[in-house]
C-alpha atoms as a PDB file:
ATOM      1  CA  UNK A   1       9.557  -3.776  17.462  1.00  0.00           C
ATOM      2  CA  UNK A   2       7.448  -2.561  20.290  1.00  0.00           C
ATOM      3  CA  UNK A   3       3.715  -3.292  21.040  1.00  0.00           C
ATOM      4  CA  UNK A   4       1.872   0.081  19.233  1.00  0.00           C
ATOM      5  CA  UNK A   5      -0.633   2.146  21.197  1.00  0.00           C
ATOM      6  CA  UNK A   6      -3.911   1.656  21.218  1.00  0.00           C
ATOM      7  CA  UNK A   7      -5.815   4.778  19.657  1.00  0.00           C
ATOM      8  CA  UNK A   8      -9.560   5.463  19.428  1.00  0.00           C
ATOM      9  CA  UNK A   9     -11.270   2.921  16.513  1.00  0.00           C
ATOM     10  CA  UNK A  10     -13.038   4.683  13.921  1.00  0.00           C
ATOM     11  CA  UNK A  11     -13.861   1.458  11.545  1.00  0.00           C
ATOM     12  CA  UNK A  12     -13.545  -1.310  10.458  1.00  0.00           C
ATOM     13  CA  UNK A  13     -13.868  -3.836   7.677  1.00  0.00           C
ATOM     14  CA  UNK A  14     -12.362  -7.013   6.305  1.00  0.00           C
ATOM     15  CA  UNK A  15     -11.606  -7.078   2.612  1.00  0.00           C
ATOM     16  CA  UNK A  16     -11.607  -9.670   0.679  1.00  0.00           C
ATOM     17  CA  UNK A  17      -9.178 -11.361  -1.540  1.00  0.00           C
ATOM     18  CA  UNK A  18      -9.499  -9.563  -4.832  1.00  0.00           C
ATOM     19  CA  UNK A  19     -11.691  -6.870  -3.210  1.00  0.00           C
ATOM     20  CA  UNK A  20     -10.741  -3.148  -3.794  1.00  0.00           C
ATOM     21  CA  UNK A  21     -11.344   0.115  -1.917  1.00  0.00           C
ATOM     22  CA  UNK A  22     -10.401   3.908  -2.238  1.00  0.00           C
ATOM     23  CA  UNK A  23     -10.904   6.582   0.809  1.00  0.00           C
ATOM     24  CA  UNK A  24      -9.586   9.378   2.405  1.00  0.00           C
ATOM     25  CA  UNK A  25      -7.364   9.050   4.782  1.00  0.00           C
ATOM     26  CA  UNK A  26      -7.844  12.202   6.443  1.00  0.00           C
ATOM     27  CA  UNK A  27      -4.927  14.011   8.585  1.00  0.00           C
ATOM     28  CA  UNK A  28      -4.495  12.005  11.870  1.00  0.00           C
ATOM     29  CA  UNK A  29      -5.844   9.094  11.254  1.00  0.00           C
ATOM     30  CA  UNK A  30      -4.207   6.036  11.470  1.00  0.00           C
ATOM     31  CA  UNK A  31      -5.389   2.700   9.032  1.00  0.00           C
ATOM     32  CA  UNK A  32      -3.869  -0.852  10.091  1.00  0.00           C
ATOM     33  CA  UNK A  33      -4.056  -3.353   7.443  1.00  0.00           C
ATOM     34  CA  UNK A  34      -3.941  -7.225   9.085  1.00  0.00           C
ATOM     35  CA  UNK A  35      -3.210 -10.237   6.502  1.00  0.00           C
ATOM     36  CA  UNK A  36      -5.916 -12.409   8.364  1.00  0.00           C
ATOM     37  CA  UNK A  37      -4.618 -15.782   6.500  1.00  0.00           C
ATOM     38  CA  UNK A  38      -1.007 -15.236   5.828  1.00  0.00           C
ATOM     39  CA  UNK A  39       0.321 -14.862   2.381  1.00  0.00           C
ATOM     40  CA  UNK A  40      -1.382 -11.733   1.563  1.00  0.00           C
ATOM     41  CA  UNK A  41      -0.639  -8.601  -0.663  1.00  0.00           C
ATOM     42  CA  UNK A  42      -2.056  -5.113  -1.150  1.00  0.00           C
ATOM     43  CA  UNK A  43      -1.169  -3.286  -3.881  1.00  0.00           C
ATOM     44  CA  UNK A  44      -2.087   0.892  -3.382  1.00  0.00           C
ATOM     45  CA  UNK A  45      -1.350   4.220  -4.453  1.00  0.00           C
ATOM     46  CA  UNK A  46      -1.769   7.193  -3.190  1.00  0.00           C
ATOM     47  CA  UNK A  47      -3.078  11.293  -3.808  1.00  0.00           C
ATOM     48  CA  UNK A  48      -3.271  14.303  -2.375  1.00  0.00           C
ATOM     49  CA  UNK A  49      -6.844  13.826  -1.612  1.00  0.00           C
ATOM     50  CA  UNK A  50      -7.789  18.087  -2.342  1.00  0.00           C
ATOM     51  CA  UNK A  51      -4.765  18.107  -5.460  1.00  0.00           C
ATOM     52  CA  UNK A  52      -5.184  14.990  -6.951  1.00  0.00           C
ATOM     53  CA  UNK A  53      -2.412  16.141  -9.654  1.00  0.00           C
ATOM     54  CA  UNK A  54       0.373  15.272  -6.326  1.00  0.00           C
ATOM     55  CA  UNK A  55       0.511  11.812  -6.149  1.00  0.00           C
ATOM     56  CA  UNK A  56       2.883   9.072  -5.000  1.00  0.00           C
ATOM     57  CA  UNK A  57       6.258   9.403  -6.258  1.00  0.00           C
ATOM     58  CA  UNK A  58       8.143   5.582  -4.889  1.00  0.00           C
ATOM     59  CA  UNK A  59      11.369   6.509  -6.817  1.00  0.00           C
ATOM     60  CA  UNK A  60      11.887   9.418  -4.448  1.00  0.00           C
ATOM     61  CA  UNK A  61      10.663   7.755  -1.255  1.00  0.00           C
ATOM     62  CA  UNK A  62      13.214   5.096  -1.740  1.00  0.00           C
ATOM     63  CA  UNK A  63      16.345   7.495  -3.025  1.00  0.00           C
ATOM     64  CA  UNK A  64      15.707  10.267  -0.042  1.00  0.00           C
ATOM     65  CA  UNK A  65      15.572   7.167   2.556  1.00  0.00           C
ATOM     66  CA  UNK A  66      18.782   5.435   1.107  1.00  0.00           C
ATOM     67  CA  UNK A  67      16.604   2.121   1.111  1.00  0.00           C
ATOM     68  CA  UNK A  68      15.444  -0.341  -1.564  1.00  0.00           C
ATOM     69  CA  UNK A  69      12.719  -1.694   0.675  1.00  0.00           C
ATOM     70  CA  UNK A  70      10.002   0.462   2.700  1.00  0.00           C
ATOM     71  CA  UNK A  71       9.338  -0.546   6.302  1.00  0.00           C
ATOM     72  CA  UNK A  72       8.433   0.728   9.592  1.00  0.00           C
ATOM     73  CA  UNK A  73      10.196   4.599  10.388  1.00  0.00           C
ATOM     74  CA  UNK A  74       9.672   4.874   6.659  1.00  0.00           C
ATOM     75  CA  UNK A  75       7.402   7.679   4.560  1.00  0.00           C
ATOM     76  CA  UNK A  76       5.709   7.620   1.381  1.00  0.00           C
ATOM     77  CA  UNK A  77       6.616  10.675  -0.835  1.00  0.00           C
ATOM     78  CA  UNK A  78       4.660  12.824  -2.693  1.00  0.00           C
ATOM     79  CA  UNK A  79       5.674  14.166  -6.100  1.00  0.00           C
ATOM     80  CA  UNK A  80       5.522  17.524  -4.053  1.00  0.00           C
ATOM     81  CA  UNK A  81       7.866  16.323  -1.617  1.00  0.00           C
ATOM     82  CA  UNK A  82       5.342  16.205   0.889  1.00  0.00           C
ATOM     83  CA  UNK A  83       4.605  12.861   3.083  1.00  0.00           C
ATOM     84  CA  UNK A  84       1.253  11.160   2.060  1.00  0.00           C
ATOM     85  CA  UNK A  85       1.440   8.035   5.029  1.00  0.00           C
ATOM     86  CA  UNK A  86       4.355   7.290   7.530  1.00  0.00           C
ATOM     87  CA  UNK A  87       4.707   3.385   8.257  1.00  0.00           C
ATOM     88  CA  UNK A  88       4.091   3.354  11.788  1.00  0.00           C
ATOM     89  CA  UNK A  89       4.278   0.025  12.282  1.00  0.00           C
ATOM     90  CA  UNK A  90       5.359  -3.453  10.159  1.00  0.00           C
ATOM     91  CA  UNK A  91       5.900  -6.708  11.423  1.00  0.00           C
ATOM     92  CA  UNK A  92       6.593  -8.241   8.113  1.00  0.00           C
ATOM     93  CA  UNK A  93       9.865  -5.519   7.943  1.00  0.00           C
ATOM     94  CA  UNK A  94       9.701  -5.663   4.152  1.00  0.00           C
ATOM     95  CA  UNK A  95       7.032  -4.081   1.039  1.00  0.00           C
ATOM     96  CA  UNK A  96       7.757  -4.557  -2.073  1.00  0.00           C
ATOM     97  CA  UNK A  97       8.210  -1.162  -4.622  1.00  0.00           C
ATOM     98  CA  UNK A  98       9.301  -2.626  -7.270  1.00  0.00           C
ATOM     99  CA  UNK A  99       6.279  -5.178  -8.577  1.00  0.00           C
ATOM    100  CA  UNK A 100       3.573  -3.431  -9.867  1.00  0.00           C
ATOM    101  CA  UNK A 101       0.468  -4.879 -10.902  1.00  0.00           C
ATOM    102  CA  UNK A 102      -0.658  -7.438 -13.086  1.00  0.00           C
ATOM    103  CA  UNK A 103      -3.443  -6.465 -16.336  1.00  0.00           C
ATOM    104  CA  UNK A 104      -6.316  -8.899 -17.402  1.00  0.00           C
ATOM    105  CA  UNK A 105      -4.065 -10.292 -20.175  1.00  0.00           C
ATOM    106  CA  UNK A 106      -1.382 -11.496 -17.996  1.00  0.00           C
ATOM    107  CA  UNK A 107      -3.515 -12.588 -15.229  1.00  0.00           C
ATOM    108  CA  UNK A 108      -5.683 -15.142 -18.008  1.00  0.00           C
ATOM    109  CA  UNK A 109      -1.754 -15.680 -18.856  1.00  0.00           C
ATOM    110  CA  UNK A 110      -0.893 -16.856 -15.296  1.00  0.00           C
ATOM    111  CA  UNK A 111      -3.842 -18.466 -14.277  1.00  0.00           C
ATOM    112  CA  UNK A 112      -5.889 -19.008 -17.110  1.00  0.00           C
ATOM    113  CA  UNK A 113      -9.341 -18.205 -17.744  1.00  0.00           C
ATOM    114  CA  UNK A 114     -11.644 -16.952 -14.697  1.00  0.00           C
ATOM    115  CA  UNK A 115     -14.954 -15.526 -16.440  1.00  0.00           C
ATOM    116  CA  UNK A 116     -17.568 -13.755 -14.562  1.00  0.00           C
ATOM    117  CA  UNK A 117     -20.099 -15.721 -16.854  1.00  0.00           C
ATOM    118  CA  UNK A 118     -18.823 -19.027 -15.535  1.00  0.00           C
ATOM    119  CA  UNK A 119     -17.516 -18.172 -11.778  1.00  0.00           C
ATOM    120  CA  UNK A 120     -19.776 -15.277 -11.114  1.00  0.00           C
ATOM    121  CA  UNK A 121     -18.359 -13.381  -8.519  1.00  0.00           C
ATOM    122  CA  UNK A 122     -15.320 -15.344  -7.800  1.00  0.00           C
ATOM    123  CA  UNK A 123     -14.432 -14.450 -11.098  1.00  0.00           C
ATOM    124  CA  UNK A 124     -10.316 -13.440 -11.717  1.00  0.00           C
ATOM    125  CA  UNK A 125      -9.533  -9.875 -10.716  1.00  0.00           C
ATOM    126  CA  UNK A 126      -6.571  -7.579 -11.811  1.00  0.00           C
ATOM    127  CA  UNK A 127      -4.627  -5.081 -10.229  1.00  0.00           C
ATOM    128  CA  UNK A 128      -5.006  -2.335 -13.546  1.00  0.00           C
ATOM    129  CA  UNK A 129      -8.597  -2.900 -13.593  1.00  0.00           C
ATOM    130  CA  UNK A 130      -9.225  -2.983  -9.755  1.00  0.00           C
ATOM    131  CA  UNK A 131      -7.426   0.431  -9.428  1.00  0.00           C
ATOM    132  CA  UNK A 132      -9.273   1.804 -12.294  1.00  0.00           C
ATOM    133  CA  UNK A 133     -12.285   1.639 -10.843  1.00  0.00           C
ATOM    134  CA  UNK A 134     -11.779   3.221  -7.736  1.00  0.00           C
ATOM    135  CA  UNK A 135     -10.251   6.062  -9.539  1.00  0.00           C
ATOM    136  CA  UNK A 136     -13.175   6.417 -11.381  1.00  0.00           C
ATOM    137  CA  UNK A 137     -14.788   7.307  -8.313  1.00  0.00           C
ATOM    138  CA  UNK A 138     -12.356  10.240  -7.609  1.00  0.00           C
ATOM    139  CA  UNK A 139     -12.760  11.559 -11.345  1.00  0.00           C
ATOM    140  CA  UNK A 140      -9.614   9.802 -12.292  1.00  0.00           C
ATOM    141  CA  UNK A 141      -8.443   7.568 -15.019  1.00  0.00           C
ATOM    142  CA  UNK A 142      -5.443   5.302 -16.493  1.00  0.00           C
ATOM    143  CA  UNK A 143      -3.362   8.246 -16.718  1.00  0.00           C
ATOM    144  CA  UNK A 144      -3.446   8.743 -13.021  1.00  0.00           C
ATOM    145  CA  UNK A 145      -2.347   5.260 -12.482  1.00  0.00           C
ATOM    146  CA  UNK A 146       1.244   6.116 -12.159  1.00  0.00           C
ATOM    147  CA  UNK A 147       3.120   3.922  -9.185  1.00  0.00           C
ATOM    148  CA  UNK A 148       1.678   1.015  -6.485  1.00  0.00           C
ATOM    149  CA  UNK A 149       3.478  -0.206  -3.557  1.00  0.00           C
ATOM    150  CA  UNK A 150       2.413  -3.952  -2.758  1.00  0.00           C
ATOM    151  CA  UNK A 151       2.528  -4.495   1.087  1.00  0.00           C
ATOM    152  CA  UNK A 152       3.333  -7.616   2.660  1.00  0.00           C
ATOM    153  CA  UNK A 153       5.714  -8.501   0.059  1.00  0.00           C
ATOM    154  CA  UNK A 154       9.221  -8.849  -0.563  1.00  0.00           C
ATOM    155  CA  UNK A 155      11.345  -8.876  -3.609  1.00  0.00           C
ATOM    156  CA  UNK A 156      15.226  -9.634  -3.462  1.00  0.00           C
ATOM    157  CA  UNK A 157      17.817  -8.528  -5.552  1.00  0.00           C
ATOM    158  CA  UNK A 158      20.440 -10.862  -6.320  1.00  0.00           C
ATOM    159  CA  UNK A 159      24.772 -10.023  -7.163  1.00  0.00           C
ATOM    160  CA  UNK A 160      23.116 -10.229 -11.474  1.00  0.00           C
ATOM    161  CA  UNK A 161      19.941  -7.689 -10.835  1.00  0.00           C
ATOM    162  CA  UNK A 162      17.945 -10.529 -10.966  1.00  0.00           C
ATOM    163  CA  UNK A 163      14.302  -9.769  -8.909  1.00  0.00           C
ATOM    164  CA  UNK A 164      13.588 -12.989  -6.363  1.00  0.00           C
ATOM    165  CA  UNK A 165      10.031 -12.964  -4.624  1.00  0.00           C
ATOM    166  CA  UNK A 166      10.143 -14.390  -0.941  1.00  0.00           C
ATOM    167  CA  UNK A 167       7.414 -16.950  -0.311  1.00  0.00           C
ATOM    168  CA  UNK A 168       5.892 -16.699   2.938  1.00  0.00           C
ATOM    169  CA  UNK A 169       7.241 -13.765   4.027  1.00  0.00           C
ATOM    170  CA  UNK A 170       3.972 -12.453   5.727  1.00  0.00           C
ATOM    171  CA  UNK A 171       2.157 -14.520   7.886  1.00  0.00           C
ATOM    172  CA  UNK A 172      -1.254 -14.821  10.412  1.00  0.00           C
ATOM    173  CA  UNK A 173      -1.775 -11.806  11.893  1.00  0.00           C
ATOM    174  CA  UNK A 174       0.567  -9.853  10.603  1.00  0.00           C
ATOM    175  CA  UNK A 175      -0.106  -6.028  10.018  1.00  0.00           C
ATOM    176  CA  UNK A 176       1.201  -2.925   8.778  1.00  0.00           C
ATOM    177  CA  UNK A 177       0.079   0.323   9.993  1.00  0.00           C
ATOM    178  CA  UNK A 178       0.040   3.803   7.889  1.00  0.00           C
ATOM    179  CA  UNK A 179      -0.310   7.185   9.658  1.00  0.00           C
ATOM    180  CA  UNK A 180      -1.912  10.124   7.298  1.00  0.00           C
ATOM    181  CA  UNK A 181      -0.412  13.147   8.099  1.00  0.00           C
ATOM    182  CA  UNK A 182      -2.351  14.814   5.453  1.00  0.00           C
ATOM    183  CA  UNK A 183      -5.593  14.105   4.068  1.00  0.00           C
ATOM    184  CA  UNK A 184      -4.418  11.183   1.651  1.00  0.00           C
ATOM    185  CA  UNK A 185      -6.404   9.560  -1.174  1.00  0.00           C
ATOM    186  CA  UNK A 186      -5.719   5.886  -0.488  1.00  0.00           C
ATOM    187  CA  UNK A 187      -6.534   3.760  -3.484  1.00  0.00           C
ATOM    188  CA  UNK A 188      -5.845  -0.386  -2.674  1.00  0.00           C
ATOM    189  CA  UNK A 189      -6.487  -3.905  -4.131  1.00  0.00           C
ATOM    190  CA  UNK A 190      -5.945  -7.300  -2.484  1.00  0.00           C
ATOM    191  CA  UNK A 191      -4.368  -9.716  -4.894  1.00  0.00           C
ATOM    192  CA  UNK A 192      -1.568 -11.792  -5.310  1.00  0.00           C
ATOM    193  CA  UNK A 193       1.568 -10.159  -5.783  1.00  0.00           C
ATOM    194  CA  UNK A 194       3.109 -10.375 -10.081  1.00  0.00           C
ATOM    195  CA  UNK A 195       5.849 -12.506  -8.962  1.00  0.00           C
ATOM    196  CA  UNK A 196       3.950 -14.832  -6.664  1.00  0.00           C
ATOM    197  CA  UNK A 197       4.734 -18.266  -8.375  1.00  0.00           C
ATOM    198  CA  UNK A 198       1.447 -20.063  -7.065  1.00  0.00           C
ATOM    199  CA  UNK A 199       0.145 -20.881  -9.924  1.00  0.00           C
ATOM    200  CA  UNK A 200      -3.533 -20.359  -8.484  1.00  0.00           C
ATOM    201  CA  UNK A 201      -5.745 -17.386  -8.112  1.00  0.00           C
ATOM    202  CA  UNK A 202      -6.001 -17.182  -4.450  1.00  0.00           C
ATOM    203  CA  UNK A 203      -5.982 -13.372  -3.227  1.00  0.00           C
ATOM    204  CA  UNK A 204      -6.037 -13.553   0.313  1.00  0.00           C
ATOM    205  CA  UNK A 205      -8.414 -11.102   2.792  1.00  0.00           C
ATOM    206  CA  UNK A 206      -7.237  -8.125   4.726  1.00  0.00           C
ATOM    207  CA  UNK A 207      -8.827  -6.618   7.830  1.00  0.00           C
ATOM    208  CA  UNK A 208      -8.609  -2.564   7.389  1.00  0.00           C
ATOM    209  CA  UNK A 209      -9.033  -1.021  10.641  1.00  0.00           C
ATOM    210  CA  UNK A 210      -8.906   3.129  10.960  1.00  0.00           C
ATOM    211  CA  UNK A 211      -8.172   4.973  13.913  1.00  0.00           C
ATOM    212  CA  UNK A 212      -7.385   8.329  15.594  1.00  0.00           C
ATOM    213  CA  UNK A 213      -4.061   8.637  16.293  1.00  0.00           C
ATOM    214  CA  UNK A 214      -1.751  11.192  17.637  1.00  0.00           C
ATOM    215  CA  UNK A 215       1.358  12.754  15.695  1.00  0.00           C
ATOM    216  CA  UNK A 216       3.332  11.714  18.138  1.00  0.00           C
ATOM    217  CA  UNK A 217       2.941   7.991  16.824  1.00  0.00           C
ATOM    218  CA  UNK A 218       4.970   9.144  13.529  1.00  0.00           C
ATOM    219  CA  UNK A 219       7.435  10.811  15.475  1.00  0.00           C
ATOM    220  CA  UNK A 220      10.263   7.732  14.677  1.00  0.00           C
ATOM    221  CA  UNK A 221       9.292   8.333  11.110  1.00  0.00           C
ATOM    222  CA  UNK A 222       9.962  11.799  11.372  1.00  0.00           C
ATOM    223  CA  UNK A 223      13.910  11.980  12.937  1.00  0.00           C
ATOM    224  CA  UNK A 224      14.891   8.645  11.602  1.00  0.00           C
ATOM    225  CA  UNK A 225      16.097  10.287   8.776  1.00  0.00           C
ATOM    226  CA  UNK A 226      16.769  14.165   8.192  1.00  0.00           C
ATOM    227  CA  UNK A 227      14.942  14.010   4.450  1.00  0.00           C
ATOM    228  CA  UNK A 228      11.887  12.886   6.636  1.00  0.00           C
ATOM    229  CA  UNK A 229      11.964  16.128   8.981  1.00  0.00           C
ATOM    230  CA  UNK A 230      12.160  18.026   5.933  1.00  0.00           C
ATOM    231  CA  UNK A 231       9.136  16.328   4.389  1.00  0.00           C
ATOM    232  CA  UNK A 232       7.075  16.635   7.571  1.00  0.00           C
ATOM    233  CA  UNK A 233       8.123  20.113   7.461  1.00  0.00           C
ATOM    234  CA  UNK A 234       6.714  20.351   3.978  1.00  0.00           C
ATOM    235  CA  UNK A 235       3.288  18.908   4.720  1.00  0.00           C
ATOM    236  CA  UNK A 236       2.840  20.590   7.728  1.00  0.00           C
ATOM    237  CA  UNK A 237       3.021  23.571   5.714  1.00  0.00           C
ATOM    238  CA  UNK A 238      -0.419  22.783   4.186  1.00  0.00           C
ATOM    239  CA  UNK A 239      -1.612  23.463   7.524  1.00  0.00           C
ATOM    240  CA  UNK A 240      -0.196  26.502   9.060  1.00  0.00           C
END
């Protein structure tokens, strides 16, 4: 893929493994996510950030794009059929959609006990509770916590159905960049992907960077497929 343009910075901020952030991604703005260490996952949702009832719908951004992976000239659906973020740019070429998250009684499952009371802040996070709270922020709650896409990871599918998570498959450096064209509710966590088989809590840190971008940046999202010119068509509505 091709060098992408350098836009206008707005912010930015490194999070850290097992950190977890929510924010508005408002229309024309453009948020790079870097895996500063290698090995790194983000798992996020996403709302309509003024209809919070229209949310990400990953069964319908996969079926409309004929794909079973999501990856650069990609969207992310809404249930609307509107596009909350365009991938803009990948250089991992795979995220995973079919993962989930893990809850506090499978993580103490996988990697045993990690108490606040005896590790303090490097205590062991989850994915359910991590997204919980930032959609407490928004007014939101477990019933709102629908579908999450984990970035910088890939799951195979073998000849039996059988899921296979590929280790290593992002490295140093490598980013993933999401272009809002509407004002998109972004609600992420950094930790280790369900089906990562280390068999240590080790989140890695991310380095979220937001810019100003113009359309034109999603404009390979938009014709690579006719479904996406429909659903850019359908968003742009929201602003006529």
């Amino acid at each position: 893929m091709t060098d992408s343009p350098v836009f206008p910075l707005l912010a930015e901020e490194t999070l850290p493994g097992g950190g977890h952030r929510s924010f508005v991604l408002k229309r024309g703005q453009l948020l790079r996510l870097t895996d500063l260490h290698g090995g790194a996952n983000v798992s996020l949702t996403m709302l309509n950030a003024h209809e919070k009832s229209e949310r990400l719908n990953l069964p319908d951004s996969l079926k409309c794009q004929h794909t079973a992976k999501l990856t650069r000239g990609h969207c992310l659906y809404s249930d609307m059929g509107r596009v909350l973020a365009a991938i803009t740019a990948d250089t991992c070429g795979w995220s995973d959609s079919f993962g989930g998250v893990l809850c506090a009684e499978e993580v103490t499952e996988k990697y045993g006990q990690g108490r606040f009371q005896e590790l303090r802040n490097g205590f062991y996070r989850n994915g359910v509770d991590n997204l919980l709270v930032e959609l407490g922020k928004w007014g939101l709650g477990l019933s709102d916590l629908l579908m999450t896409l984990n970035l910088f990871s890939r799951v195979d599918v073998d000849a039996d159905g059988q899921f296979h998570f590929v280790e290593g498959h992002s490295r140093a450096g490598d980013y993933i960049e999401l272009y809002a064209p509407m004002d998109t509710l972004v609600v992420l966590t950094a930790l280790q992907h369900p089906m990562d088989p280390n068999p240590e809590y080790a989140p890695k840190p991310l380095k979220l960077t937001w810019m100003h971008a113009d359309a034109s940046v999603a404009e390979y999202c938009r014709t690579s497929r006719p479904e996406n010119e429909r659903g850019f068509i359908n968003t742009d509505r929201l602003f006529a």
